[in-house]
PDB file of N, CA and C in Angstrom:
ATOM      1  N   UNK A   1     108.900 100.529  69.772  1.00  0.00           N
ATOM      2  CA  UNK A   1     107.927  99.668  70.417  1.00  0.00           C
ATOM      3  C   UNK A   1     107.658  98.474  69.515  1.00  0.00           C
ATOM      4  N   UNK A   2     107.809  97.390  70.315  1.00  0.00           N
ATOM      5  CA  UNK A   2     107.076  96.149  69.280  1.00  0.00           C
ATOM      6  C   UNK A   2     106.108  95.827  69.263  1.00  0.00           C
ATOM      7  N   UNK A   3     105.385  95.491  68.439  1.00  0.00           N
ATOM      8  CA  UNK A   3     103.920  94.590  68.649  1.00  0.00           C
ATOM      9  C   UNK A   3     104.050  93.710  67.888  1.00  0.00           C
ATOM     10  N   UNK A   4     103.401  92.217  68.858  1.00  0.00           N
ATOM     11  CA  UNK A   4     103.238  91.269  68.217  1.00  0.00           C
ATOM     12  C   UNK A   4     101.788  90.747  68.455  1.00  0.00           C
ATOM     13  N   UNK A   5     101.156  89.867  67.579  1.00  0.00           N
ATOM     14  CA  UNK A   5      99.642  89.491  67.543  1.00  0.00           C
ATOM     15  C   UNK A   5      99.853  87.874  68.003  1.00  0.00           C
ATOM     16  N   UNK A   6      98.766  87.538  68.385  1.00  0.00           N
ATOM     17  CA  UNK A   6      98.691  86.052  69.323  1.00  0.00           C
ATOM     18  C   UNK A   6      97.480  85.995  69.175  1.00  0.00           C
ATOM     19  N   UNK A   7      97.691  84.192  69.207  1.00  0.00           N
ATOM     20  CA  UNK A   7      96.371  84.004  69.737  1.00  0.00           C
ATOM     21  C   UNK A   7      96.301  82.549  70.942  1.00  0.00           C
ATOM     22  N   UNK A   8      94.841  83.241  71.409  1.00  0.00           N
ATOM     23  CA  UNK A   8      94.658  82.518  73.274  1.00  0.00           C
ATOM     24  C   UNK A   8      94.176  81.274  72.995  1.00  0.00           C
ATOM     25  N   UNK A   9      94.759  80.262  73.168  1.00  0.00           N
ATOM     26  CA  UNK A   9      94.763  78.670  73.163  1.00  0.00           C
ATOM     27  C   UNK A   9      93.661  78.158  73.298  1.00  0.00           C
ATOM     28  N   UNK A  10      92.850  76.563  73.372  1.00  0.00           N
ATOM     29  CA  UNK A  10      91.965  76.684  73.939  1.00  0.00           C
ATOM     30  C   UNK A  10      91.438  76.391  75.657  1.00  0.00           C
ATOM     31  N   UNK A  11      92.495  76.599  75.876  1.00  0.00           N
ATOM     32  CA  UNK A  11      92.856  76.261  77.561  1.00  0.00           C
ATOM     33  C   UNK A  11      93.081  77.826  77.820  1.00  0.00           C
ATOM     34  N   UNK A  12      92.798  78.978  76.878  1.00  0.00           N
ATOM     35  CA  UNK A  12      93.058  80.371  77.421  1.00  0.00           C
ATOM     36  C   UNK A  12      94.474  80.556  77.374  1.00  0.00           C
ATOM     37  N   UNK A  13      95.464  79.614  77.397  1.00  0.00           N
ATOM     38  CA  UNK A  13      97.262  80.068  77.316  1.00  0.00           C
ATOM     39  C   UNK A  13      97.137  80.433  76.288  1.00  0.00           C
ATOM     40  N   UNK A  14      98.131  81.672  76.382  1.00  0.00           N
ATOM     41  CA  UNK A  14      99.159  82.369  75.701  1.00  0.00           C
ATOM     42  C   UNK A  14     100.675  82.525  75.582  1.00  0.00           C
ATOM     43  N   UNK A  15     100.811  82.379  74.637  1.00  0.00           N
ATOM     44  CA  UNK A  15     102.527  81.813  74.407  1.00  0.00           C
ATOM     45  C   UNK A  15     103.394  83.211  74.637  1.00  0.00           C
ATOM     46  N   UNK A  16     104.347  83.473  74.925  1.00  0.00           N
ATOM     47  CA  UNK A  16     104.530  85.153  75.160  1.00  0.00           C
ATOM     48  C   UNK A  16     105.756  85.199  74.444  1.00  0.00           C
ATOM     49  N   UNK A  17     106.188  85.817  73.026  1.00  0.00           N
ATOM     50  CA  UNK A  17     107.094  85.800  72.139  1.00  0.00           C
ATOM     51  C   UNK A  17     108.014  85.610  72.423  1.00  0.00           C
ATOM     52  N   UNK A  18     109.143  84.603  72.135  1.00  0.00           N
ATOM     53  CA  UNK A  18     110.798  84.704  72.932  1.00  0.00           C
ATOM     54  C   UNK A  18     111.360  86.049  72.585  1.00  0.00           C
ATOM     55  N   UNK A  19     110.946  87.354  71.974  1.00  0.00           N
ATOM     56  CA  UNK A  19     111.864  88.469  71.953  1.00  0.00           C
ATOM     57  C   UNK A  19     111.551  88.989  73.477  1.00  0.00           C
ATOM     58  N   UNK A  20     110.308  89.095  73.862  1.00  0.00           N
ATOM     59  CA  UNK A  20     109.909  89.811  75.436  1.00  0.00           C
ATOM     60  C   UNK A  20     110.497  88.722  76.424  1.00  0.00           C
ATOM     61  N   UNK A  21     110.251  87.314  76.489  1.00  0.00           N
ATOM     62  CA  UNK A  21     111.097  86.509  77.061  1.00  0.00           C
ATOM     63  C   UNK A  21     112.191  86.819  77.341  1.00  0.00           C
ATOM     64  N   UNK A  22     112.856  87.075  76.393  1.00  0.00           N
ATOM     65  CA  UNK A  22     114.767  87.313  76.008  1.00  0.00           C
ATOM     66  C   UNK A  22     114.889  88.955  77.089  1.00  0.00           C
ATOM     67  N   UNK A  23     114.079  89.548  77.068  1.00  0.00           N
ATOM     68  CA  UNK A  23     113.930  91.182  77.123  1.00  0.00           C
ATOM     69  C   UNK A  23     113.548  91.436  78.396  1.00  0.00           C
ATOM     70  N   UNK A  24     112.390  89.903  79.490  1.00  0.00           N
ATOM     71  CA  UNK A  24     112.130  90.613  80.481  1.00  0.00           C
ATOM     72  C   UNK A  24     112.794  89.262  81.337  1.00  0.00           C
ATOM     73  N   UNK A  25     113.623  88.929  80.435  1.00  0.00           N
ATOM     74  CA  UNK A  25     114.373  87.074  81.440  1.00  0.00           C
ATOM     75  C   UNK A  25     113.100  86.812  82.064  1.00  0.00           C
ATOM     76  N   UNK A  26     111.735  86.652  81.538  1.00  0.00           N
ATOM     77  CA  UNK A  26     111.425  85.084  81.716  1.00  0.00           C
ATOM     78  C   UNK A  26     111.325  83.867  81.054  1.00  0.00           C
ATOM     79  N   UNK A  27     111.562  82.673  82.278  1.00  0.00           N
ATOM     80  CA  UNK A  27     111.663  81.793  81.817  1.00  0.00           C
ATOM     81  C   UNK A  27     110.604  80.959  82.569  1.00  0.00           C
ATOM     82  N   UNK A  28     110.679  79.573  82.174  1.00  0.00           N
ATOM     83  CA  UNK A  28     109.791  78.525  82.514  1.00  0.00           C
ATOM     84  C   UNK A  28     109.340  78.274  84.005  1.00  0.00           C
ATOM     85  N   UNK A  29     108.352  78.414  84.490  1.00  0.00           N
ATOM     86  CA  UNK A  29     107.361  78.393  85.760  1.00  0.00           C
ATOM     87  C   UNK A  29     107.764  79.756  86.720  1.00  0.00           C
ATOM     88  N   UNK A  30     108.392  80.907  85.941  1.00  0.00           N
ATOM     89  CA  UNK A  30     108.539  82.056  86.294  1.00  0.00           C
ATOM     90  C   UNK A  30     106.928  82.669  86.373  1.00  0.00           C
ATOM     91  N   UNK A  31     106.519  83.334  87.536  1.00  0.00           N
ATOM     92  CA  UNK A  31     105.437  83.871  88.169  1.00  0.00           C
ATOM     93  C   UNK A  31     105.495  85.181  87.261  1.00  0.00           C
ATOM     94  N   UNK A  32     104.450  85.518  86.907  1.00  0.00           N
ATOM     95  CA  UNK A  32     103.945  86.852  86.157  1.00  0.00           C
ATOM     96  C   UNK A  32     102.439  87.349  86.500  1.00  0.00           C
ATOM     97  N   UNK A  33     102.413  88.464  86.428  1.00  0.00           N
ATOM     98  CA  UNK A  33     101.465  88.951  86.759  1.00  0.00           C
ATOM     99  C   UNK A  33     100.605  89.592  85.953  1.00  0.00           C
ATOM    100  N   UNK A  34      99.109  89.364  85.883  1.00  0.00           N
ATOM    101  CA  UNK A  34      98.469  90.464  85.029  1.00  0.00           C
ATOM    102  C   UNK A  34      97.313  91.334  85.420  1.00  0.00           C
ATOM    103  N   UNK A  35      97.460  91.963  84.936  1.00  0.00           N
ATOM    104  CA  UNK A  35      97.033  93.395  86.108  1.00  0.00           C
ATOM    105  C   UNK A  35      96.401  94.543  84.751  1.00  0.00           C
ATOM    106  N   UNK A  36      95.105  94.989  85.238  1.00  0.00           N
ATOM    107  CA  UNK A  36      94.385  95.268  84.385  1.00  0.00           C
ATOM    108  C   UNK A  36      94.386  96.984  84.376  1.00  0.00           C
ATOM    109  N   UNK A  37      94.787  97.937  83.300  1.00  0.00           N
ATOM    110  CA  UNK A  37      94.896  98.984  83.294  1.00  0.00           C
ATOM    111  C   UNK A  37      93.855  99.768  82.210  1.00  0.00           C
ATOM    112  N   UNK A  38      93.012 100.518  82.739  1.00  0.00           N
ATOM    113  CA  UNK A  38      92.081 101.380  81.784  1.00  0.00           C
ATOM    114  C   UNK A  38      91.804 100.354  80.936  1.00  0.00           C
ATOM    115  N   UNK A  39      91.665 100.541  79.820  1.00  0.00           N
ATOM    116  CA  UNK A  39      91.474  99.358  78.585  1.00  0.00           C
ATOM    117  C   UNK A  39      92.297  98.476  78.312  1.00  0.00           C
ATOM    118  N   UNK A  40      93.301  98.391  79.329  1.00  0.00           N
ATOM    119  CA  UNK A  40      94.308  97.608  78.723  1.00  0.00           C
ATOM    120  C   UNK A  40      94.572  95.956  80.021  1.00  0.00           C
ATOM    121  N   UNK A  41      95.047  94.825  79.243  1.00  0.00           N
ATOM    122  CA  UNK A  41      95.703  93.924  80.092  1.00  0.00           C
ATOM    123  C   UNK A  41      97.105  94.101  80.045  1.00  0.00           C
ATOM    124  N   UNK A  42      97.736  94.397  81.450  1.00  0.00           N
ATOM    125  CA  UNK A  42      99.499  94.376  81.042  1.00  0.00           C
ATOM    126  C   UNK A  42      99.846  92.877  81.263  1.00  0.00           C
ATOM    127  N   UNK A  43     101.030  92.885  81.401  1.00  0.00           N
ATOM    128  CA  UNK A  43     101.277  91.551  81.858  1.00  0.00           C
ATOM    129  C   UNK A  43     103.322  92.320  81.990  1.00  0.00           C
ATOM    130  N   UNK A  44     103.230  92.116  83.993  1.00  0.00           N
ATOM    131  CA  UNK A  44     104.194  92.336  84.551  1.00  0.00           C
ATOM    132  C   UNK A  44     104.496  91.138  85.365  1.00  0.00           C
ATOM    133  N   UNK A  45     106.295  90.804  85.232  1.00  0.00           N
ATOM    134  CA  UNK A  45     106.877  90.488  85.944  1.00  0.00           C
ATOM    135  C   UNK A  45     107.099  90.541  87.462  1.00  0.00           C
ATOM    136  N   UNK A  46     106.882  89.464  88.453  1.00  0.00           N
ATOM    137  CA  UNK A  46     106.964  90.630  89.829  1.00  0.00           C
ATOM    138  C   UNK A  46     108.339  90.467  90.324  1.00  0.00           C
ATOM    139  N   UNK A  47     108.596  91.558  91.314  1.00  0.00           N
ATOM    140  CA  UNK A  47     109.680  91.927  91.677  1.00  0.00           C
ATOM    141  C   UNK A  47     110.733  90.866  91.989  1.00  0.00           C
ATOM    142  N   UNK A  48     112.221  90.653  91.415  1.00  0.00           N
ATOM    143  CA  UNK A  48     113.023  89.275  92.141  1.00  0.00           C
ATOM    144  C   UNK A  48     112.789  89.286  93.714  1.00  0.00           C
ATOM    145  N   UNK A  49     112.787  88.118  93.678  1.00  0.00           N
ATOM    146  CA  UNK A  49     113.033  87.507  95.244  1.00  0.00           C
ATOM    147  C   UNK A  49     114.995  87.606  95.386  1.00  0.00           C
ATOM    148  N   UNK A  50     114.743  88.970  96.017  1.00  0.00           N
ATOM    149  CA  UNK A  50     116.103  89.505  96.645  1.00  0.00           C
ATOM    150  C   UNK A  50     116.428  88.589  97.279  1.00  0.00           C
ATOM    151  N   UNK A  51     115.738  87.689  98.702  1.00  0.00           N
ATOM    152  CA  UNK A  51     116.950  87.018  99.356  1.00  0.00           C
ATOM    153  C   UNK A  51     117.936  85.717  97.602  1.00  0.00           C
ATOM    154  N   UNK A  52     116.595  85.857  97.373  1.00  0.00           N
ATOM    155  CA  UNK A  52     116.703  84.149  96.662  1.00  0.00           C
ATOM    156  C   UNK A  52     118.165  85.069  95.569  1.00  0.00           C
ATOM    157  N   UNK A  53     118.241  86.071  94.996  1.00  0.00           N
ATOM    158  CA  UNK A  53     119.527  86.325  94.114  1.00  0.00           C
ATOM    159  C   UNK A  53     120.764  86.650  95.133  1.00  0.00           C
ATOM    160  N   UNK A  54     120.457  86.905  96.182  1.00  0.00           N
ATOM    161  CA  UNK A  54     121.681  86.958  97.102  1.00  0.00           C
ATOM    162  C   UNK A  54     122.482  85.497  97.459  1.00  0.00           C
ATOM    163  N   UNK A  55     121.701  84.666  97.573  1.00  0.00           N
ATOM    164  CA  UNK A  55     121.989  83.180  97.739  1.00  0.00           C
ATOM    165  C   UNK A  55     122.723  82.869  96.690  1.00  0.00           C
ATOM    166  N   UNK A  56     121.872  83.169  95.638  1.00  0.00           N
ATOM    167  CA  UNK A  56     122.714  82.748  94.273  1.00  0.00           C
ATOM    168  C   UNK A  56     124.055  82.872  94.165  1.00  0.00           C
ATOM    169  N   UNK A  57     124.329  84.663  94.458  1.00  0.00           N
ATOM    170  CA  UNK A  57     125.152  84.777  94.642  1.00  0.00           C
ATOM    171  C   UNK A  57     126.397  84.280  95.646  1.00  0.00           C
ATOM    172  N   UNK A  58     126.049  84.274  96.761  1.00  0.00           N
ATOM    173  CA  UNK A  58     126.955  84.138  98.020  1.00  0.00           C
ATOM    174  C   UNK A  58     127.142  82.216  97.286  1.00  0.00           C
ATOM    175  N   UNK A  59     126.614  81.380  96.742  1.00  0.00           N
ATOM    176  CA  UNK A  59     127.118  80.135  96.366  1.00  0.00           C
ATOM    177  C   UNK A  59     128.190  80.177  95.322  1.00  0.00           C
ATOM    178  N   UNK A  60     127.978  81.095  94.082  1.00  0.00           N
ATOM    179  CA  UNK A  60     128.918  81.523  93.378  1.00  0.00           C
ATOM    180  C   UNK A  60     130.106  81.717  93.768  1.00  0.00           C
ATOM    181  N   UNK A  61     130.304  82.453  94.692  1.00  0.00           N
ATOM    182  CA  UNK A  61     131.184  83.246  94.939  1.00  0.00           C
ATOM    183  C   UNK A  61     132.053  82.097  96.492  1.00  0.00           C
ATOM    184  N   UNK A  62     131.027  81.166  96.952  1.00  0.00           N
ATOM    185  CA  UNK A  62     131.366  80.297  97.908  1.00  0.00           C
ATOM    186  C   UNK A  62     132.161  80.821  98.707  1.00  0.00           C
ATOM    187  N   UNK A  63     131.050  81.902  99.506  1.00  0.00           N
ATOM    188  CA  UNK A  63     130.440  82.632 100.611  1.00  0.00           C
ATOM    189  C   UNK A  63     130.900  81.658 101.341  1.00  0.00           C
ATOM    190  N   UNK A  64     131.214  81.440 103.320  1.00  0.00           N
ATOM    191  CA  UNK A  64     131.511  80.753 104.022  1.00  0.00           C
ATOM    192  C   UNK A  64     130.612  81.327 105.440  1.00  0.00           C
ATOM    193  N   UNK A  65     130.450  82.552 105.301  1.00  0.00           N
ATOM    194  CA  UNK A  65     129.147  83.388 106.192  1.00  0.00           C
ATOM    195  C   UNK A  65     127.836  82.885 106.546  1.00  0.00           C
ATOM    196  N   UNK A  66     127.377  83.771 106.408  1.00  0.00           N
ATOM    197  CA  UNK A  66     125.727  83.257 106.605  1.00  0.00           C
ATOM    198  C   UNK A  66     124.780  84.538 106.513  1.00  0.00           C
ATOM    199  N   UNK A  67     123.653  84.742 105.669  1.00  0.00           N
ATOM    200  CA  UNK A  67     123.398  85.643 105.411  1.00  0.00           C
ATOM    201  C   UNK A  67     122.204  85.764 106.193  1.00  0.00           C
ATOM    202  N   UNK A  68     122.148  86.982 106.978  1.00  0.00           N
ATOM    203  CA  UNK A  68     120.536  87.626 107.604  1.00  0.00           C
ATOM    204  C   UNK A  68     119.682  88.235 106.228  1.00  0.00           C
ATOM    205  N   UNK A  69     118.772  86.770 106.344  1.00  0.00           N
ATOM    206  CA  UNK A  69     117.795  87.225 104.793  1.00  0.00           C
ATOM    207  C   UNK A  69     116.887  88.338 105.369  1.00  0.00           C
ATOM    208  N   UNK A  70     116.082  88.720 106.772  1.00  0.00           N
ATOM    209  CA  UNK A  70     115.895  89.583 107.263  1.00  0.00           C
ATOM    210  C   UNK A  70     116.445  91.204 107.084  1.00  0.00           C
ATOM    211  N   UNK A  71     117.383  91.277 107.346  1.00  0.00           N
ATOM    212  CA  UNK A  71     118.305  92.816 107.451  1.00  0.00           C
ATOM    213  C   UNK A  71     118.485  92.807 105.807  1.00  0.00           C
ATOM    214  N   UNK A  72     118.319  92.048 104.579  1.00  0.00           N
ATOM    215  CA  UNK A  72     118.519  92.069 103.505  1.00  0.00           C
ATOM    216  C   UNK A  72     117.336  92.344 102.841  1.00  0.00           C
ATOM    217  N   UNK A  73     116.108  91.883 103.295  1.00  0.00           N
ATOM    218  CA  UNK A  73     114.831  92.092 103.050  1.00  0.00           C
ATOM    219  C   UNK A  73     114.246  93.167 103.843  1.00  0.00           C
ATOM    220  N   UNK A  74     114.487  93.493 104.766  1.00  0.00           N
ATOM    221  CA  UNK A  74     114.499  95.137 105.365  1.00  0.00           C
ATOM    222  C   UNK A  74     114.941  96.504 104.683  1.00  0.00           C
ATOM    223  N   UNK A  75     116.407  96.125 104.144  1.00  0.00           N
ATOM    224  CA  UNK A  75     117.129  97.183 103.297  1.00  0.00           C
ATOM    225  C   UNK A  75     116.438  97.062 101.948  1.00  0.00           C
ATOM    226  N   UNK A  76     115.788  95.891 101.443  1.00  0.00           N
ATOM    227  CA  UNK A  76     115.783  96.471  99.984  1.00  0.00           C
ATOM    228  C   UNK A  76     114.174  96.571  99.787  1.00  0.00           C
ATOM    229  N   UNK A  77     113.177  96.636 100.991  1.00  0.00           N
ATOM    230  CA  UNK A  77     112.144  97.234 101.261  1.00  0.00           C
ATOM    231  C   UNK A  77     112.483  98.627 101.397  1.00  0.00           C
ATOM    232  N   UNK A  78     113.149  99.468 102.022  1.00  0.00           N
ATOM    233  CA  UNK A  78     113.297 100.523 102.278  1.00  0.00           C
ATOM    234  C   UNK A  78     113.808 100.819 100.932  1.00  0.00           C
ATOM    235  N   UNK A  79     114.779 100.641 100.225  1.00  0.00           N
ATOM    236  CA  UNK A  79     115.295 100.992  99.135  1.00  0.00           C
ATOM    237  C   UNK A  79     114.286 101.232  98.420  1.00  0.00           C
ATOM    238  N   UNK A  80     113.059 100.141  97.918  1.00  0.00           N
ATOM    239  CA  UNK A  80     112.069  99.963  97.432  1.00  0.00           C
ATOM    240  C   UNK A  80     111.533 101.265  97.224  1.00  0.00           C
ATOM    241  N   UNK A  81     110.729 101.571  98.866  1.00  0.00           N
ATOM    242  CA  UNK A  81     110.113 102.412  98.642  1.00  0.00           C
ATOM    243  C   UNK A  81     110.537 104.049  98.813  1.00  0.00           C
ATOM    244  N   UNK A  82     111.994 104.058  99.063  1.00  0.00           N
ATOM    245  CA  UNK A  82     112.326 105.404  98.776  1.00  0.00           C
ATOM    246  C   UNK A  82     112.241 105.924  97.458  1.00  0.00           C
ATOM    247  N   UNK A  83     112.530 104.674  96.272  1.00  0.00           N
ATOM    248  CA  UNK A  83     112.367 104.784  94.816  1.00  0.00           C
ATOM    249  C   UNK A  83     110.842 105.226  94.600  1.00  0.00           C
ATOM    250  N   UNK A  84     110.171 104.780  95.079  1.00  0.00           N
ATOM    251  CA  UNK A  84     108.629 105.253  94.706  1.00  0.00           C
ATOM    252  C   UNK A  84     108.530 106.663  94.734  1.00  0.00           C
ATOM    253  N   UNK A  85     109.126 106.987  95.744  1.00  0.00           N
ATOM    254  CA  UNK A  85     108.499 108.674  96.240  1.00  0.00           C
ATOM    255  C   UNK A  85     109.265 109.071  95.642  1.00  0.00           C
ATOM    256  N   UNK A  86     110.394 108.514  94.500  1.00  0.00           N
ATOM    257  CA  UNK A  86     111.508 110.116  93.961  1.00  0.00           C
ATOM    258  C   UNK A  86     110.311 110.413  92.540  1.00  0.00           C
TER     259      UNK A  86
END
């Protein structure tokens, strides 16, 4: 486990170490979340935007299809939450 010590700006920012950066790929105007547990503040990443890495992909790969972001966002809702209940 690492710990690192900080301190909160006077605008309240906090700089978030480039090792957890490097560790949870974020980067710049990436959305994070913080969410308050027993005594603790976490600070989580929220889930990728599945259609948006499928795109990525299908340009990479220069896809000629067309993708139902629907039936893609259906399946990996369900996927989602079958993972919860194991």
């Amino acid at each position: 486990m690492v710990r690192i010590e900080s301190r909160v700006g006077p605008k309240g920012q906090v700089v978030i170490p480039k090792i957890f950066r490097d560790e949870y790929n974020i980067s710049p105007g990436d959305k994070i979340i913080f969410e308050e547990n027993s005594q603790s503040l976490v600070l989580k990443k929220p889930n990728e935007n599945i259609v948006k890495v499928f795109e990525e992909i299908a340009k990479k790969v220069r896809f000629k299809g067309k993708i139902d972001v629907h039936a893609i966002e259906e399946q990996y809702e369900e996927r989602w939450k079958r993972a919860q209940h194991i």
